[in-house]
C-alpha atoms as a PDB file:
ATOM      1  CA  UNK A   1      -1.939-106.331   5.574  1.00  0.00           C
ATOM      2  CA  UNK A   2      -0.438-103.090   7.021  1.00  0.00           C
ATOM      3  CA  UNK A   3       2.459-102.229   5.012  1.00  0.00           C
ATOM      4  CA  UNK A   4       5.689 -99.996   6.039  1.00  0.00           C
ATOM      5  CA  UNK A   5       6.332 -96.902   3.864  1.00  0.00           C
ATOM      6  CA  UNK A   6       9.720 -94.736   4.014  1.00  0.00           C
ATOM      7  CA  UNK A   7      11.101 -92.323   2.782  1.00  0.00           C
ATOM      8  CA  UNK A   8      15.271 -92.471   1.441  1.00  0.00           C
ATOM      9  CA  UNK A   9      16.497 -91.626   4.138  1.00  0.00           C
ATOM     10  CA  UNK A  10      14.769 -93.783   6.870  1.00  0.00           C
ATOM     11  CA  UNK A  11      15.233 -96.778   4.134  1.00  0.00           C
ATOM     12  CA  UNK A  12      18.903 -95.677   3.685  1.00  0.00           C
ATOM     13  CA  UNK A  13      18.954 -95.958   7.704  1.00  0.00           C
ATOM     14  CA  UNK A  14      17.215 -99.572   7.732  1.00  0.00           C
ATOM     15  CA  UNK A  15      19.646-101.345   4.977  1.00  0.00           C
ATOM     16  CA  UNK A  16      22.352 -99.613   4.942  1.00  0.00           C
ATOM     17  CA  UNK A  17      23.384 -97.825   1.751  1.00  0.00           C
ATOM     18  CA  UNK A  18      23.981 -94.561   1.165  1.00  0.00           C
ATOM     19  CA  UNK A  19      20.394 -92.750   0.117  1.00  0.00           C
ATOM     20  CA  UNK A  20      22.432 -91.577  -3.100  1.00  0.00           C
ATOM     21  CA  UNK A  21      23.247 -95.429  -3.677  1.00  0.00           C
ATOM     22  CA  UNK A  22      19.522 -95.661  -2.883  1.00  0.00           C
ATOM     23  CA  UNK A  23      18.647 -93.293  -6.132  1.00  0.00           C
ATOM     24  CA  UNK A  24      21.243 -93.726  -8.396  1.00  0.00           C
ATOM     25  CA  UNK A  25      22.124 -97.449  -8.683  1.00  0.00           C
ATOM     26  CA  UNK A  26      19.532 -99.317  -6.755  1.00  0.00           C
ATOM     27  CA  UNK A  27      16.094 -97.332  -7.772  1.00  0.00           C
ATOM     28  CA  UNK A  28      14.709 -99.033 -11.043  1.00  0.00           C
ATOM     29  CA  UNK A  29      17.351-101.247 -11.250  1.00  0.00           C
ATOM     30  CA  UNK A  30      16.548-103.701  -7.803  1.00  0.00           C
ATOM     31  CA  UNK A  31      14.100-101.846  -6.526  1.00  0.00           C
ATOM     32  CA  UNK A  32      11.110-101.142  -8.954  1.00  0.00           C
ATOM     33  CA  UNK A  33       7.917 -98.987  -8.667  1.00  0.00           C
ATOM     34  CA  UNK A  34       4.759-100.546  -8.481  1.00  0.00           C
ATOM     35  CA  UNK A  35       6.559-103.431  -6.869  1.00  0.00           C
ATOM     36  CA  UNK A  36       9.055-101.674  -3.806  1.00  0.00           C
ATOM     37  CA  UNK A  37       8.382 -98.346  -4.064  1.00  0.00           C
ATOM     38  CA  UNK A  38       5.617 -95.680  -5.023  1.00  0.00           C
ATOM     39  CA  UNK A  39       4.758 -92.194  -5.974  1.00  0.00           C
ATOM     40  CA  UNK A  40       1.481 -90.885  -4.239  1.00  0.00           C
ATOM     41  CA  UNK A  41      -0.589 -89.026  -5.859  1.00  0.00           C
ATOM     42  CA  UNK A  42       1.461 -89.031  -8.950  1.00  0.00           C
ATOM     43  CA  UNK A  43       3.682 -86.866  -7.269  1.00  0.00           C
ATOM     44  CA  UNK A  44       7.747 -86.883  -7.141  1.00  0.00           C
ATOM     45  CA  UNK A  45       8.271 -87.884  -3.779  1.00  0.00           C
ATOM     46  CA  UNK A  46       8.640 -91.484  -3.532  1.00  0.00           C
ATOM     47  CA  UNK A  47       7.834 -94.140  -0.978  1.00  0.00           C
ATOM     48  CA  UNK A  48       9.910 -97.532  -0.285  1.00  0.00           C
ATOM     49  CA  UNK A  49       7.606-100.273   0.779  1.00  0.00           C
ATOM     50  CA  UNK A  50       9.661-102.350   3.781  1.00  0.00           C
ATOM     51  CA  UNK A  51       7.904-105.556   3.751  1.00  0.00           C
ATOM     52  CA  UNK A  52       8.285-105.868  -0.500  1.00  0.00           C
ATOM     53  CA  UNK A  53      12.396-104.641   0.113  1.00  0.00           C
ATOM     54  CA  UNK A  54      12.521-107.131   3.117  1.00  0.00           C
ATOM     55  CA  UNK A  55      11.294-110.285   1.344  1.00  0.00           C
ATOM     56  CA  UNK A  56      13.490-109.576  -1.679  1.00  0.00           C
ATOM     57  CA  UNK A  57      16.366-109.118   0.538  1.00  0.00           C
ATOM     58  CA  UNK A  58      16.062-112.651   2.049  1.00  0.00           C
ATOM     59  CA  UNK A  59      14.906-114.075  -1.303  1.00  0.00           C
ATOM     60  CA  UNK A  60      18.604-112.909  -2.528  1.00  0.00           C
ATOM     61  CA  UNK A  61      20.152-114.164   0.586  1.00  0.00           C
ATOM     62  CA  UNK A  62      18.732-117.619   0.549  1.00  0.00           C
ATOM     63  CA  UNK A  63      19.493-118.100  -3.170  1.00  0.00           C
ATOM     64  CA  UNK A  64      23.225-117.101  -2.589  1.00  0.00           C
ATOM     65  CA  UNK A  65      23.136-119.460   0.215  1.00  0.00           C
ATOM     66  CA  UNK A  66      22.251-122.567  -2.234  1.00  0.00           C
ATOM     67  CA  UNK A  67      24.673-121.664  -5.008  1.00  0.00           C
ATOM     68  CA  UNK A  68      27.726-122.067  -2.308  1.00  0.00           C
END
């Protein structure tokens, strides 16, 4: 399976938070590496994957859905 990788910016762009929202609140809090986002190369710039962000996204929706 292809997968989608983006930078802060183009992920800030896609979901609509501020990229500083992006690195301060939701980075290692919601979104954790290994699991939405990685380093390449062990380096410090940092890749969102879209499809893990996307699923999670509509996991969260559907929950809040049932608990109305």
């Amino acid at each position: 399976m292809a997968q989608t990788y983006l930078t802060t910016e183009e992920l800030s762009q896609r979901i609509k938070y501020d990229v500083r929202t992006i690195r301060e609140r939701l980075k290692d809090s919601v979104l954790l590496e290994g699991i939405h986002y990685l380093r390449p190369f062990g380096g410090r710039k940092i890749l969102f994957i879209w499809e893990r962000i996307e699923q999670d996204m509509a996991k969260a929706a559907t929950a809040s859905l049932h608990l109305q």
